[in-house]
PDB file of N, CA and C in Angstrom:
ATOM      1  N   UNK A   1      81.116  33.637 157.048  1.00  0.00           N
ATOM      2  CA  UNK A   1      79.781  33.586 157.608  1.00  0.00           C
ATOM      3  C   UNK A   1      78.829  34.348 156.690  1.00  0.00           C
ATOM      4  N   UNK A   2      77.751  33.617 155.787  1.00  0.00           N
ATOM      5  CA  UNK A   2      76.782  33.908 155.309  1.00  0.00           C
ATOM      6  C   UNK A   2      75.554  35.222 156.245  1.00  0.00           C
ATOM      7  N   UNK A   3      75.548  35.965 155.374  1.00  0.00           N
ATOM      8  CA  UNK A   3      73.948  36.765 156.064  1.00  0.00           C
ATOM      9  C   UNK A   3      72.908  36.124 155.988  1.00  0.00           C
ATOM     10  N   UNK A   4      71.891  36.121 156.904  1.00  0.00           N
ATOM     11  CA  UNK A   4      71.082  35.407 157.229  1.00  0.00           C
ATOM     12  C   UNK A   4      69.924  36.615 156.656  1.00  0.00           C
ATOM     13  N   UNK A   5      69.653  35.926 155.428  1.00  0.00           N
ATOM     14  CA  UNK A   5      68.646  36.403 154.655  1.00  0.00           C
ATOM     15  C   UNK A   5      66.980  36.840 154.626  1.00  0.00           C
ATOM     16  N   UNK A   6      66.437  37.422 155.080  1.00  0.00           N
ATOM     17  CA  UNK A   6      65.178  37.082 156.024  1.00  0.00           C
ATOM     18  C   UNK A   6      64.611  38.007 154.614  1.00  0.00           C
ATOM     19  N   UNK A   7      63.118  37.507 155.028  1.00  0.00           N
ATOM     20  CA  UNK A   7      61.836  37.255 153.779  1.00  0.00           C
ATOM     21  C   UNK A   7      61.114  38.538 153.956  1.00  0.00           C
ATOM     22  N   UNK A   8      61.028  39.349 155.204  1.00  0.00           N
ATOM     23  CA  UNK A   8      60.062  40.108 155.107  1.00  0.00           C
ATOM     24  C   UNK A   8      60.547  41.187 155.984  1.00  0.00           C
ATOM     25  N   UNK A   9      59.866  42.328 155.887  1.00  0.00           N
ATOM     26  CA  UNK A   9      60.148  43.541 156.470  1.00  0.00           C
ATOM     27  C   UNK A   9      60.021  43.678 158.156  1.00  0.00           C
ATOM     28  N   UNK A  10      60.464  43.405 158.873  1.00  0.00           N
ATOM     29  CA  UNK A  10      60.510  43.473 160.443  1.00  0.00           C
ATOM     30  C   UNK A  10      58.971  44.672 160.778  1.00  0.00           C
ATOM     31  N   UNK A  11      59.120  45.674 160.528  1.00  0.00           N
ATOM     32  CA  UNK A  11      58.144  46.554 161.207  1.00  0.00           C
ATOM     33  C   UNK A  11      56.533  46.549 160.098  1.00  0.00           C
ATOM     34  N   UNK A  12      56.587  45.633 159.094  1.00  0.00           N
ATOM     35  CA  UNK A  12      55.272  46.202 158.268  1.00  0.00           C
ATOM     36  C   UNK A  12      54.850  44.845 157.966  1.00  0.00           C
ATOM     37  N   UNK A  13      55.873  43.778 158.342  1.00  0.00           N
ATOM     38  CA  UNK A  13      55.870  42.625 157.365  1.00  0.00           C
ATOM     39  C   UNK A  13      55.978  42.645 155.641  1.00  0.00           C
ATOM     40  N   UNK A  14      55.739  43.393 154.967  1.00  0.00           N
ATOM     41  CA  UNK A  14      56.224  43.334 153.449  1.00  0.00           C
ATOM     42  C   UNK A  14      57.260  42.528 153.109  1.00  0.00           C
ATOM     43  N   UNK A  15      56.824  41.287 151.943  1.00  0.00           N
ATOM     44  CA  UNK A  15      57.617  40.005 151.721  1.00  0.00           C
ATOM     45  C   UNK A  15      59.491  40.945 151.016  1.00  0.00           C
ATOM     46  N   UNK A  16      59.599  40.531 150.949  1.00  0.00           N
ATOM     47  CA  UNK A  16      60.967  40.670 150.401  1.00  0.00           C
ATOM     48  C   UNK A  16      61.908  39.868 149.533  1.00  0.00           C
ATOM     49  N   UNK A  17      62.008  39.812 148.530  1.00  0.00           N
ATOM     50  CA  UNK A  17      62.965  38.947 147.883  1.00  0.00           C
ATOM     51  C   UNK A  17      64.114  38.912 147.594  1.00  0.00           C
ATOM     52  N   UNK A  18      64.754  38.235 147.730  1.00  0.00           N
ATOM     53  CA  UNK A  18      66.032  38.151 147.823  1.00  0.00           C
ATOM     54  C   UNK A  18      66.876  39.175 146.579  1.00  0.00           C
ATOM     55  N   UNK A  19      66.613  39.219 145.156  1.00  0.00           N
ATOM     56  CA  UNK A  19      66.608  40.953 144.768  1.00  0.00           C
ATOM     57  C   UNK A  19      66.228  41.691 144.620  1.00  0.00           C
ATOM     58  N   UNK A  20      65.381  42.059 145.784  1.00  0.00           N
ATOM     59  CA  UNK A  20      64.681  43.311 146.157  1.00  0.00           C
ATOM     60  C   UNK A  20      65.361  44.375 147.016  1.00  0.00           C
ATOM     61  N   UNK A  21      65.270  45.484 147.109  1.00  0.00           N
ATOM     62  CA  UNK A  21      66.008  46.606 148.082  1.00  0.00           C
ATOM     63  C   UNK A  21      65.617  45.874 149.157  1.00  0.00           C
ATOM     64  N   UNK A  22      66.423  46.531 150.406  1.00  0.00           N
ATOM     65  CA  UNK A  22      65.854  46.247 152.151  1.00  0.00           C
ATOM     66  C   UNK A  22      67.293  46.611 152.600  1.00  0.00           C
ATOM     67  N   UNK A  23      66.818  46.821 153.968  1.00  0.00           N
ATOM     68  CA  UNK A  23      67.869  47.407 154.746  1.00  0.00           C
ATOM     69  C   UNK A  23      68.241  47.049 155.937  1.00  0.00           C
ATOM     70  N   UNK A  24      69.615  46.439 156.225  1.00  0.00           N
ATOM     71  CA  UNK A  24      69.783  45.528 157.657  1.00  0.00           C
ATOM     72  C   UNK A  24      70.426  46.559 158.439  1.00  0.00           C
ATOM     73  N   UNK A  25      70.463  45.813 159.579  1.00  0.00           N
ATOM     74  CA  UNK A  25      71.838  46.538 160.744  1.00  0.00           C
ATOM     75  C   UNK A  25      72.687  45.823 160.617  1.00  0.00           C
ATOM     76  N   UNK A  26      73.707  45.932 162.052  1.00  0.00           N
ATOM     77  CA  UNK A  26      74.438  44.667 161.968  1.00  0.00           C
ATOM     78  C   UNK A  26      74.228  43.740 162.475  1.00  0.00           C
ATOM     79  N   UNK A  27      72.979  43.631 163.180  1.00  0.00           N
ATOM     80  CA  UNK A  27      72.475  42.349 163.860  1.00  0.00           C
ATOM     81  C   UNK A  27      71.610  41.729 162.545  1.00  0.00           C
ATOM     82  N   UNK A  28      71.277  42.035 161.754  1.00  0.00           N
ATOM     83  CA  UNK A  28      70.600  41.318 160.271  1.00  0.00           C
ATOM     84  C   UNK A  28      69.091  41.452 160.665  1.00  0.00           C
ATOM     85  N   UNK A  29      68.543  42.970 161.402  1.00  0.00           N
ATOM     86  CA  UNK A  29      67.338  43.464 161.568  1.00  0.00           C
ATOM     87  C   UNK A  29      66.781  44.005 160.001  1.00  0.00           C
ATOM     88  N   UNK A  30      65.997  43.249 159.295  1.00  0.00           N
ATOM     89  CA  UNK A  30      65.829  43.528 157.706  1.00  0.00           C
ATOM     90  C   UNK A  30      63.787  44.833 157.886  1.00  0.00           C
ATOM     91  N   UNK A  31      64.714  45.684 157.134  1.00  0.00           N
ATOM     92  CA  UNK A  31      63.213  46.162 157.122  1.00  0.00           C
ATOM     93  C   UNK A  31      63.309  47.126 155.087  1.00  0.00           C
ATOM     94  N   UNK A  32      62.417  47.279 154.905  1.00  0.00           N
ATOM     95  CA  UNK A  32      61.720  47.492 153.328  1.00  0.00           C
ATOM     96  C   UNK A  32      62.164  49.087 153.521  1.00  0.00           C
ATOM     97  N   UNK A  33      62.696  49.393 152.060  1.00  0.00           N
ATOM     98  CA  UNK A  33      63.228  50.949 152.222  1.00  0.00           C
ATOM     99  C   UNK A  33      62.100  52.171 152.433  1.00  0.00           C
ATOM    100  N   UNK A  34      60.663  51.550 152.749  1.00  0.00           N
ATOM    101  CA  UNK A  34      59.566  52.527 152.985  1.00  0.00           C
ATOM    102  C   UNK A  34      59.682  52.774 154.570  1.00  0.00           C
ATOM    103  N   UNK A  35      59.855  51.571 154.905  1.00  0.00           N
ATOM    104  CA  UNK A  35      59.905  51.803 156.650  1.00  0.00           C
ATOM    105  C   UNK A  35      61.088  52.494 157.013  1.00  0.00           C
ATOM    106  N   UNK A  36      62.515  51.553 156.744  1.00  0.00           N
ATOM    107  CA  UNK A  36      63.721  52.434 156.705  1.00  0.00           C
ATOM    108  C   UNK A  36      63.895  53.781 156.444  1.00  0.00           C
ATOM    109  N   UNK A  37      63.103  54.713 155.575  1.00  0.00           N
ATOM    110  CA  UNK A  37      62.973  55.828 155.167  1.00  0.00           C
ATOM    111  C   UNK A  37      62.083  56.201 156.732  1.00  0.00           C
ATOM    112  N   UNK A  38      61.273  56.015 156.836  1.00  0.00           N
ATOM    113  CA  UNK A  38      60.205  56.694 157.905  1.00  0.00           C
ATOM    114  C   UNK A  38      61.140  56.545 159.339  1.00  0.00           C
ATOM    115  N   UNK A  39      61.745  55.925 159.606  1.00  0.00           N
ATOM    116  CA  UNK A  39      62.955  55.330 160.709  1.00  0.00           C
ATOM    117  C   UNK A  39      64.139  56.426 160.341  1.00  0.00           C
ATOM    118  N   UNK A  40      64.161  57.186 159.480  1.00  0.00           N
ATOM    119  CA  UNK A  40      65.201  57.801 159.231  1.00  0.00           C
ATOM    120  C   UNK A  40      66.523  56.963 158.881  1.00  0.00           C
ATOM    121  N   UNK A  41      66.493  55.775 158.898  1.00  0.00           N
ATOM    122  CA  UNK A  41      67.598  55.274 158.344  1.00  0.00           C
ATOM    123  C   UNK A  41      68.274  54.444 160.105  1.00  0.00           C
ATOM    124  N   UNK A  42      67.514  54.382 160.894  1.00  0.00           N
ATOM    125  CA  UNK A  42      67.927  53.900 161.991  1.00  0.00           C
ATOM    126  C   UNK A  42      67.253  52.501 163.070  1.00  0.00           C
ATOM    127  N   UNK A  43      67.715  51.351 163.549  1.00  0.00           N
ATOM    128  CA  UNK A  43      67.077  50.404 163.306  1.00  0.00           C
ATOM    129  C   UNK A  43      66.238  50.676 165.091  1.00  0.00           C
ATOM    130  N   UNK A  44      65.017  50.381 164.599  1.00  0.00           N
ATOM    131  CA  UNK A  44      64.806  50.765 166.256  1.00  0.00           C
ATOM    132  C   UNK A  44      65.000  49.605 167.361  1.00  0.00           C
ATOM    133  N   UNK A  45      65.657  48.232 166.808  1.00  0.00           N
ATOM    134  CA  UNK A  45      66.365  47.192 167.731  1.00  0.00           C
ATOM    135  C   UNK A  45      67.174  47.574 168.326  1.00  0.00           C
ATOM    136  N   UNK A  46      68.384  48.160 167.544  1.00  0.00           N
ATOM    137  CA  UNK A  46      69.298  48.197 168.477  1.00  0.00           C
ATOM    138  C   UNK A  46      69.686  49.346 168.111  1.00  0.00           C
ATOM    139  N   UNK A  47      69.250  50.580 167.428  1.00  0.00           N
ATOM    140  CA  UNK A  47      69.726  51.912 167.438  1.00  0.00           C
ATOM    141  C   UNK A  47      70.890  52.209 166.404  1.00  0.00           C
ATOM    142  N   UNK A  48      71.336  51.133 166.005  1.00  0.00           N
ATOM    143  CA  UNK A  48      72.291  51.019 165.071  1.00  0.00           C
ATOM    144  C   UNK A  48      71.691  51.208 163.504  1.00  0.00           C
ATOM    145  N   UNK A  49      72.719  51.853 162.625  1.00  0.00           N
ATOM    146  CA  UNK A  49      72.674  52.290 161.108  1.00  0.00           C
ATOM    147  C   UNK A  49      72.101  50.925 160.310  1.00  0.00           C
ATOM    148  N   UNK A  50      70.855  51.283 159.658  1.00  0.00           N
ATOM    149  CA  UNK A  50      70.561  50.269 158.582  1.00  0.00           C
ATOM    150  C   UNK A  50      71.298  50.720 156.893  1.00  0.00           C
ATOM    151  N   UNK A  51      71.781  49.850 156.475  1.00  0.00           N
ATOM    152  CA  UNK A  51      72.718  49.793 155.306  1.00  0.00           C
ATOM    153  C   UNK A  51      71.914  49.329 154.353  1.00  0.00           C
ATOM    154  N   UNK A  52      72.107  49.383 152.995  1.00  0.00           N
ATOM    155  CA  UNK A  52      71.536  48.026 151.864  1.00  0.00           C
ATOM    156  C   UNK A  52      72.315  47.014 152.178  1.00  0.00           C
ATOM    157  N   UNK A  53      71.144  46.127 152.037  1.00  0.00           N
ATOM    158  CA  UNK A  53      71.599  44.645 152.070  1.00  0.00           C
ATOM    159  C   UNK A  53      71.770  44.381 151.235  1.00  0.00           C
ATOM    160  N   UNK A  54      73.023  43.171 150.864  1.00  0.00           N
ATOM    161  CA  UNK A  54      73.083  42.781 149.187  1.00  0.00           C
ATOM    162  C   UNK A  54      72.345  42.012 148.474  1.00  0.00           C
ATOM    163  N   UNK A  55      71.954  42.433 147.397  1.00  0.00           N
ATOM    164  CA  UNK A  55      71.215  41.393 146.535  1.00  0.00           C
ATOM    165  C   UNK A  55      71.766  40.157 146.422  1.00  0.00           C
ATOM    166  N   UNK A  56      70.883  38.929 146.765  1.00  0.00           N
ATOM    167  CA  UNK A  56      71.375  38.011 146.485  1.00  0.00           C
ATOM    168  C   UNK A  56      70.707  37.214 144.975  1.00  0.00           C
ATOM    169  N   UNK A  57      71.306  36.855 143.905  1.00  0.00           N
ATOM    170  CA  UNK A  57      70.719  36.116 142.585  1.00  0.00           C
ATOM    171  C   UNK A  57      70.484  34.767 142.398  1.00  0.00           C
ATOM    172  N   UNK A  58      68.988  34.659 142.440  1.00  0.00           N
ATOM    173  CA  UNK A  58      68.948  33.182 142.951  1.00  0.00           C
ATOM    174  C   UNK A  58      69.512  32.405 141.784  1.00  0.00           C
ATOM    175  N   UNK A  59      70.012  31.253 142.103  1.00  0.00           N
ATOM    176  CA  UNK A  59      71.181  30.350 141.640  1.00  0.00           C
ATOM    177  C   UNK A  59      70.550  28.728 141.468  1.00  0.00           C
ATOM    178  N   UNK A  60      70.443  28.313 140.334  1.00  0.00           N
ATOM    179  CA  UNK A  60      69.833  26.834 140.505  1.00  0.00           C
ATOM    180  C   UNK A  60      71.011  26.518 140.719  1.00  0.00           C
ATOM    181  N   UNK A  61      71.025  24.687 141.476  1.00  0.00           N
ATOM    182  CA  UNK A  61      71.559  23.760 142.398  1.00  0.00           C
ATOM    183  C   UNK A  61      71.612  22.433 142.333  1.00  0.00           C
TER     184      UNK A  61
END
């Protein structure tokens, strides 16, 4: 099961690209390491630890 990659920062909206920093939970709540920092590192959905998400390298097809 693929992560479901999302574009922009949950609490600020700031776009996000796919290799850019950002930080999920485990529900795939994505927010920008400025907000994540101000959150202390905690997702305010579900209270659960935001991690780095992995870079993904976009790939022609």
């Amino acid at each position: 099961m693929a992560l479901e990659m999302r574009t922009s920062c949950e609490r600020c909206e700031k776009h996000l690209e796919m290799d850019q920093a950002a930080f999920i939970c485990s529900y795939e709540c994505t927010f920008c390491p400025t907000c994540t920092n101000e959150m202390e590192g905690i997702c305010p959905n579900c209270g659960g630890e935001l991690v780095s998400r992995p870079k993904r390298i976009k790939t022609i097809r």
